[in-house]
Protein backbone atom coordinates (compact mmCIF):
# COMPACT_ATOMS: atom_id res chain seq x y z
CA UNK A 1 98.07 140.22 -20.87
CA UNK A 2 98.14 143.93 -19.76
CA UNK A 3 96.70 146.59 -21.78
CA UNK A 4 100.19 147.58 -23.79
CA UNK A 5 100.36 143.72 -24.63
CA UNK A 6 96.66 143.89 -26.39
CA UNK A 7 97.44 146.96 -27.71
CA UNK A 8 100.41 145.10 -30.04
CA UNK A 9 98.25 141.85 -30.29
CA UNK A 10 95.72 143.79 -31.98
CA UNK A 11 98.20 145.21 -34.69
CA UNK A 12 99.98 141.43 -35.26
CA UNK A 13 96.92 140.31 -36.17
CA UNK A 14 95.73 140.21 -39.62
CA UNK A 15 94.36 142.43 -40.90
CA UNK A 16 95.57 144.35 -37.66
CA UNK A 17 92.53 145.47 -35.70
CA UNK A 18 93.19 149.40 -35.02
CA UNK A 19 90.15 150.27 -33.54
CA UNK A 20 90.21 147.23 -30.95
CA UNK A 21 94.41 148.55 -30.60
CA UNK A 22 93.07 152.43 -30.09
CA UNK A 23 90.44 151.13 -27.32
CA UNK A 24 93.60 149.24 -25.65
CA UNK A 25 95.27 152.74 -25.62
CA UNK A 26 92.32 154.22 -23.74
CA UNK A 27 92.21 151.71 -21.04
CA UNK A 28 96.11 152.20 -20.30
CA UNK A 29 94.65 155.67 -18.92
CA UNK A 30 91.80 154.34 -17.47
CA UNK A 31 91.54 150.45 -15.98
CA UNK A 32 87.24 151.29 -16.21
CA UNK A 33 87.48 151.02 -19.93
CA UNK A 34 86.58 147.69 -21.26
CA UNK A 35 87.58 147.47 -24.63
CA UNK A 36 84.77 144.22 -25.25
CA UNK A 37 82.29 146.14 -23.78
CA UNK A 38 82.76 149.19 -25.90
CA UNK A 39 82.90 146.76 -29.45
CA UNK A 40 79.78 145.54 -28.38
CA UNK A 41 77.82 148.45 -27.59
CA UNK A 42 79.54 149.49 -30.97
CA UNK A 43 77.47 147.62 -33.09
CA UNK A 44 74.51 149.33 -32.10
CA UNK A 45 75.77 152.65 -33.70
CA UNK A 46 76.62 150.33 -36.69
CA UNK A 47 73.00 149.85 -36.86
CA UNK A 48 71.90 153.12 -36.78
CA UNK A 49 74.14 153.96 -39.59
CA UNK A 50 73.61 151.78 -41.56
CA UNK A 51 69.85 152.36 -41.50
CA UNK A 52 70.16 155.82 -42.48
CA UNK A 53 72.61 154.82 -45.50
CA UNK A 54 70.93 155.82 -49.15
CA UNK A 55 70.47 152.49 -51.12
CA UNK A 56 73.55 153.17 -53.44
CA UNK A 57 76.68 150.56 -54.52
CA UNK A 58 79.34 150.21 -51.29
CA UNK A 59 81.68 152.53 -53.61
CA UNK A 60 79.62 155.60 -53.37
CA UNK A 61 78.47 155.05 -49.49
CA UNK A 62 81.91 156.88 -47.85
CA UNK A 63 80.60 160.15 -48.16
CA UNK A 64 77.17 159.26 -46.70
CA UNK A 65 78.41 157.11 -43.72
CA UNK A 66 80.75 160.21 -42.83
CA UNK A 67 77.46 162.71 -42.81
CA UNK A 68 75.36 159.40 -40.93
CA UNK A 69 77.65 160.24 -38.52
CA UNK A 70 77.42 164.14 -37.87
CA UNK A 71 73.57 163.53 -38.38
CA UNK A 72 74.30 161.22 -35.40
CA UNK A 73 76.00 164.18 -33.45
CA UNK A 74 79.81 163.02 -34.38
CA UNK A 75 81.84 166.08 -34.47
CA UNK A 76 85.17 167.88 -34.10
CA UNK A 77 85.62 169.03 -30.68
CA UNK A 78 86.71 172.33 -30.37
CA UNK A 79 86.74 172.84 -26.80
CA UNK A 80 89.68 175.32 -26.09
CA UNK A 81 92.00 174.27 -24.67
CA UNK A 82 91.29 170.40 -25.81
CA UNK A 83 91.17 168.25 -23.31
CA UNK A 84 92.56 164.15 -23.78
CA UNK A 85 88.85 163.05 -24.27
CA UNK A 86 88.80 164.61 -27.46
CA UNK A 87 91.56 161.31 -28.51
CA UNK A 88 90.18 158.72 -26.07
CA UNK A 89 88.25 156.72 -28.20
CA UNK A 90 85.51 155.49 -25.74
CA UNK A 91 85.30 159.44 -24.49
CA UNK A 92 84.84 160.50 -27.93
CA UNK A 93 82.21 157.65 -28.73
CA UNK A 94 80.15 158.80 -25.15
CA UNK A 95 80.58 162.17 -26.29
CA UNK A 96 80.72 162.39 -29.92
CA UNK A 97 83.16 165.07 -29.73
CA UNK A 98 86.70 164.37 -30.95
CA UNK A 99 89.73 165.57 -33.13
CA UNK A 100 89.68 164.26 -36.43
CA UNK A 101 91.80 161.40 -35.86
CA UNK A 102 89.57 159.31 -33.67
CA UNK A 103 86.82 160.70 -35.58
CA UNK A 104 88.09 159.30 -38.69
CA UNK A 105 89.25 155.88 -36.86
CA UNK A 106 84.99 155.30 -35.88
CA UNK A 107 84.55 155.91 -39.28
CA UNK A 108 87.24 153.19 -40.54
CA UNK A 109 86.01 150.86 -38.22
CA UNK A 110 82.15 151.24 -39.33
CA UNK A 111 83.45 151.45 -42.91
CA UNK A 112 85.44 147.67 -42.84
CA UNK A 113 82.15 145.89 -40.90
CA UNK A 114 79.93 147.52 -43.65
CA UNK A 115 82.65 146.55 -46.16
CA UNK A 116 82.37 150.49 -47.49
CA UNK A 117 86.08 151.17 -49.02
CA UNK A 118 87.57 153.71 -47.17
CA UNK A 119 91.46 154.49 -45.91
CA UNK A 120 93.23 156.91 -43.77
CA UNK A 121 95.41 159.85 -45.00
CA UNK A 122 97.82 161.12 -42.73
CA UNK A 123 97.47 164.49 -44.05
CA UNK A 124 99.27 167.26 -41.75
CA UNK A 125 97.43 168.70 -38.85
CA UNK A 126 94.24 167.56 -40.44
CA UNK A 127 93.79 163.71 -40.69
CA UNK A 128 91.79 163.05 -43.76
CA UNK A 129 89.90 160.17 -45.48
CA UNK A 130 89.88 158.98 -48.64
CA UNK A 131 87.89 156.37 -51.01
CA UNK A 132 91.11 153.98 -52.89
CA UNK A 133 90.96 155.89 -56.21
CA UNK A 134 88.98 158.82 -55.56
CA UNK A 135 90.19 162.42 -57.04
CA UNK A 136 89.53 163.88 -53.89
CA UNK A 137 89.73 163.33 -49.83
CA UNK A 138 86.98 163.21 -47.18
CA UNK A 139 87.05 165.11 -44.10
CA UNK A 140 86.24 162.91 -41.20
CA UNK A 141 84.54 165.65 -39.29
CA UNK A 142 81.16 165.60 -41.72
CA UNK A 143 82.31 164.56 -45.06
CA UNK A 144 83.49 167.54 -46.95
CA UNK A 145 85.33 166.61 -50.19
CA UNK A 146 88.61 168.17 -50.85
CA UNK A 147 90.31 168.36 -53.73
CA UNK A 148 93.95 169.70 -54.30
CA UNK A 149 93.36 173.62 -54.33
CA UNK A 150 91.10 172.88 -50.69
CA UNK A 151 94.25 170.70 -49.09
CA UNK A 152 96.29 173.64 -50.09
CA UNK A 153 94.00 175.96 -48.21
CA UNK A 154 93.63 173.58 -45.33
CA UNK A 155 97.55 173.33 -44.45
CA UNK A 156 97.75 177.30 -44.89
CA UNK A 157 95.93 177.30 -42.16
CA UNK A 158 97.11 174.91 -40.62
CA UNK A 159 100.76 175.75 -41.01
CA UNK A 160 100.69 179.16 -43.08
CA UNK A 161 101.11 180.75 -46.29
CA UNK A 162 104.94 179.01 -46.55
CA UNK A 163 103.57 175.90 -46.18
CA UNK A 164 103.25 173.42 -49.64
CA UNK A 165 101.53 170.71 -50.68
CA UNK A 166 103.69 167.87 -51.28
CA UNK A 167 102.25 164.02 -52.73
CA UNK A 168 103.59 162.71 -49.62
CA UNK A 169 101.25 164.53 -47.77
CA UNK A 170 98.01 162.39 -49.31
CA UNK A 171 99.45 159.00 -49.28
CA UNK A 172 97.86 156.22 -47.41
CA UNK A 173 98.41 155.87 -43.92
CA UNK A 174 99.19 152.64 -42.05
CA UNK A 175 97.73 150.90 -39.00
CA UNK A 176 101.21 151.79 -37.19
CA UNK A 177 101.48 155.44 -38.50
CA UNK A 178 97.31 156.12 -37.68
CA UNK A 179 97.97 154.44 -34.13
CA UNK A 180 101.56 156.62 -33.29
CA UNK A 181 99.88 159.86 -34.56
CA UNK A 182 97.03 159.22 -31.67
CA UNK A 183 99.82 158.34 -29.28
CA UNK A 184 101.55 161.57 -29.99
CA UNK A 185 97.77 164.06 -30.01
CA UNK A 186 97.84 162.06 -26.74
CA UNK A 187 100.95 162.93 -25.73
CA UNK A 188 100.67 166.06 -26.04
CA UNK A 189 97.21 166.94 -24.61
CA UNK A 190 98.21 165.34 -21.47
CA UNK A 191 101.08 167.35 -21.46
CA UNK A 192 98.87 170.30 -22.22
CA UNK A 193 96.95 169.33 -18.99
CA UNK A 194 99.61 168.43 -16.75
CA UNK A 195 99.37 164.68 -16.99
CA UNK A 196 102.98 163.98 -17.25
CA UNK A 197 102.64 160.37 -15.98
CA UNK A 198 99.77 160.33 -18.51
CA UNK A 199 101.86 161.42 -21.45
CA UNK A 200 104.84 159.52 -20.39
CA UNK A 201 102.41 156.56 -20.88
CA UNK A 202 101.81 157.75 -24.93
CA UNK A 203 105.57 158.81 -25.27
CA UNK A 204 106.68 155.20 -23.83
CA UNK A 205 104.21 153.77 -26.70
CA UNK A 206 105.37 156.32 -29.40
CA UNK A 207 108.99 154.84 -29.17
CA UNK A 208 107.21 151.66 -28.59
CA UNK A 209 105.43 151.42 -31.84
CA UNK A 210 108.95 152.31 -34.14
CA UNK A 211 110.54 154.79 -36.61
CA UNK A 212 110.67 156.87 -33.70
CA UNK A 213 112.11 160.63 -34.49
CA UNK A 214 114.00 163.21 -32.84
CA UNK A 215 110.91 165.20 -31.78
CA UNK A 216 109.32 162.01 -30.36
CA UNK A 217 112.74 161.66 -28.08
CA UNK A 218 113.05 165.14 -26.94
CA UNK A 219 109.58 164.85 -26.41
CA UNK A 220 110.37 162.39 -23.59
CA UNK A 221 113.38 164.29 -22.83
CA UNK A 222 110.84 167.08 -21.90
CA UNK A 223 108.43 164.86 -19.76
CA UNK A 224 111.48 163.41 -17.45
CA UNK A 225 112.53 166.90 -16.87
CA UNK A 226 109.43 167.63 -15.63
CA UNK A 227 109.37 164.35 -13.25
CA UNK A 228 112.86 165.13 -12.19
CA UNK A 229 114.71 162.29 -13.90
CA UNK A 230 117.64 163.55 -14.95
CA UNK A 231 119.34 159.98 -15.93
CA UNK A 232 116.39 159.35 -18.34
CA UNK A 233 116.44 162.54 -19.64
CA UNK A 234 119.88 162.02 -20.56
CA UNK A 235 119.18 159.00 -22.38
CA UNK A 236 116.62 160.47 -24.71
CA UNK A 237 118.51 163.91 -25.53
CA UNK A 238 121.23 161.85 -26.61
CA UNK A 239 118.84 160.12 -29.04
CA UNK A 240 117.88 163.12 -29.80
CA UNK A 241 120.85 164.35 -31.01
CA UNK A 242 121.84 161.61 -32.89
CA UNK A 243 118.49 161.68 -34.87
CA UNK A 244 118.50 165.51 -35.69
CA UNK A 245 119.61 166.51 -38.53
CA UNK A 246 119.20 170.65 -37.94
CA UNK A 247 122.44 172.00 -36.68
CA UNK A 248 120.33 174.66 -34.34
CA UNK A 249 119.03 172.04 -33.01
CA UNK A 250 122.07 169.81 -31.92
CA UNK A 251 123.75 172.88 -30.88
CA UNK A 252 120.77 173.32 -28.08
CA UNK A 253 120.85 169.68 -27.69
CA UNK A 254 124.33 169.60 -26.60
CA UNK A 255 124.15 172.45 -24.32
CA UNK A 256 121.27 171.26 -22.76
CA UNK A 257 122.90 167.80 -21.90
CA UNK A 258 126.10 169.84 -20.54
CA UNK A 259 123.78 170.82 -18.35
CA UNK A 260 122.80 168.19 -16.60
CA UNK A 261 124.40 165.98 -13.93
CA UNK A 262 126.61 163.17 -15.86
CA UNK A 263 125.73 160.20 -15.11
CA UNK A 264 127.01 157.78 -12.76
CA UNK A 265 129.72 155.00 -13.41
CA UNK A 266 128.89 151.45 -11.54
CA UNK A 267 132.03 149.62 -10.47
C-alpha cells in the first residue's frame, strides 16, 4: 500500500483516523517519515499533557489542553514567507511551529485519546476549534475564546472590512473538508517555494479527496503550466470553466485555453 492508499484507508475507517491520514500526507513528501513511529512517540506528548491538565470534568478541559500545549511551546509559525513545515505534521510536531490547521489537528487528536470533546471549524483563513455546544470558538494557536463580535474582527483581518460573518462560516468541519484544506495550505506553500512537483502532489490529492472547485482546477491548471504540460493543462482549465460560475472568470478561462496548442487527435 503506498502512502496515497493509507492516506484513504485512514479516512474509510471508522471513525476515520485524520491525524494517522495527515501523517500519510507528510510521508508522500518525504519517504523518512514513518507515520507508526511518529503515533508512538505521540503518546509521550499525550502524557505530558495530560499531566499538566487541572482536575476538572472532560467538558471544561478544551480550553486547558489548548494552553497545555503553548505551555509546551506549540505555536503559530509566523516565519515570513512560511515555509511547508509549518503544514507537515511531523515538522510541526519536531518544531512546534505550525499554521493553525495542523495546530488544531494535534489538538483533535490529543482531545479524542483523552476523550476531551472538541471539533474542528473550518472558519475562513483562521481554522478554529470549538467545544459541541459552546457559545464561543477556541483558537488552536493558545486557546483564546471567541465569540461572534471577535470572529467578526478576525475575518476583517483576514479578508477586510467587506468581509461578513455568515453561520456557514462556524459550522463543523469534516474529516474530508479538515484533510483537503491541509492539502490546499500545502499546495500552495510549495508553490510559494517552488516545489511544483511538491504541490502537484497536494493538488493531485485535492481533486482526489472530492467536491473539487474551480479554484482547486485552475490551481492545477497553474502548476502544469509551470512543468510545461500543456495537454494537462488543458484538461483542468476546461474543468475550470465548467465549474465557474463568474463570467470574468470564464471569459479569461476561455482565452487562456485559445491559447494553447489544441490537442492532438489519435487515429
Amino acid at each position: 500500500m503506498n502512502p496515497r492508499q493509507a492516506f484513504f484507508a485512514c479516512l474509510e475507517r471508522t471513525p476515520p483516523a485524520v491525524f494517522e491520514a495527515a501523517l500519510w500526507m507528510a510521508t508522500e513528501h518525504d519517504p523518512q517519515v514513518r507515520p507508526e513511529v511518529v503515533l508512538r512517540d505521540f503518546r509521550d506528548l499525550q502524557q505530558r499533557v495530560s499531566a499538566g491538565l487541572p482536575m476538572l470534568p472532560v467538558s471544561e478541559l478544551a480550553q486547558p489542553l489548548l494552553r497545555r500545549l503553548n505551555d509546551l511551546g506549540f505555536q503559530q509559525d509566523e516565519f515570513t514567507p512560511l515555509r511547508p513545515h509549518a503544514a507537515l505534521l511531523d515538522k510541526v510536531l519536531q518544531r512546534r511551529r505550525g499554521q493553525p490547521l495542523a495546530l488544531a489537528l494535534i489538538a483533535l487528536e490529543l482531545a479524542r485519546q483523552l476523550e476531551i470533546p472538541l471539533v474542528g471549524v473550518n472558519f475562513p483563513g483562521h481554522f478554529l476549534l470549538r467545544v459541541p455546544g459552546a457559545d464561543h470558538l477556541l483558537d488552536p494557536c493558545g486557546g483564546r475564546r471567541l465569540y461572534p463580535n471577535d470572529c467578526r474582527e478576525l475575518l476583517t483581518r483576514q479578508y477586510g472590512p467587506s468581509a461578513a460573518l455568515k453561520a456557514e462560516h462556524m459550522h463543523t468541519a469534516t474529516p474530508v473538508q479538515m484533510l483537503q484544506r491541509l492539502s490546499r495550505n500545502l499546495r500552495q506553500l510549495h508553490q510559494a517555494n517552488d516545489d511544483f512537483l511538491g504541490a502537484l502532489v497536494d493538488a493531485e490529492r485535492v481533486l482526489e479527496l472530492g467536491q473539487a472547485n474551480a479554484g482547486d482546477y485552475l490551481a492545477r491548471a497553474s502548476l502544469y503550466q509551470r512543468l510545461d504540460c500543456p495537454r494537462a493543462e488543458r484538461h483542468d482549465l476546461e474543468r475550470a470553466l465548467l465549474l465557474s460560475d463568474d463570467p470574468l472568470q470564464r471569459l479569461r478561462l476561455a482565452e487562456r485555453l485559445g491559447q494553447l496548442p489544441p490537442n492532438a487527435v489519435v487515429h
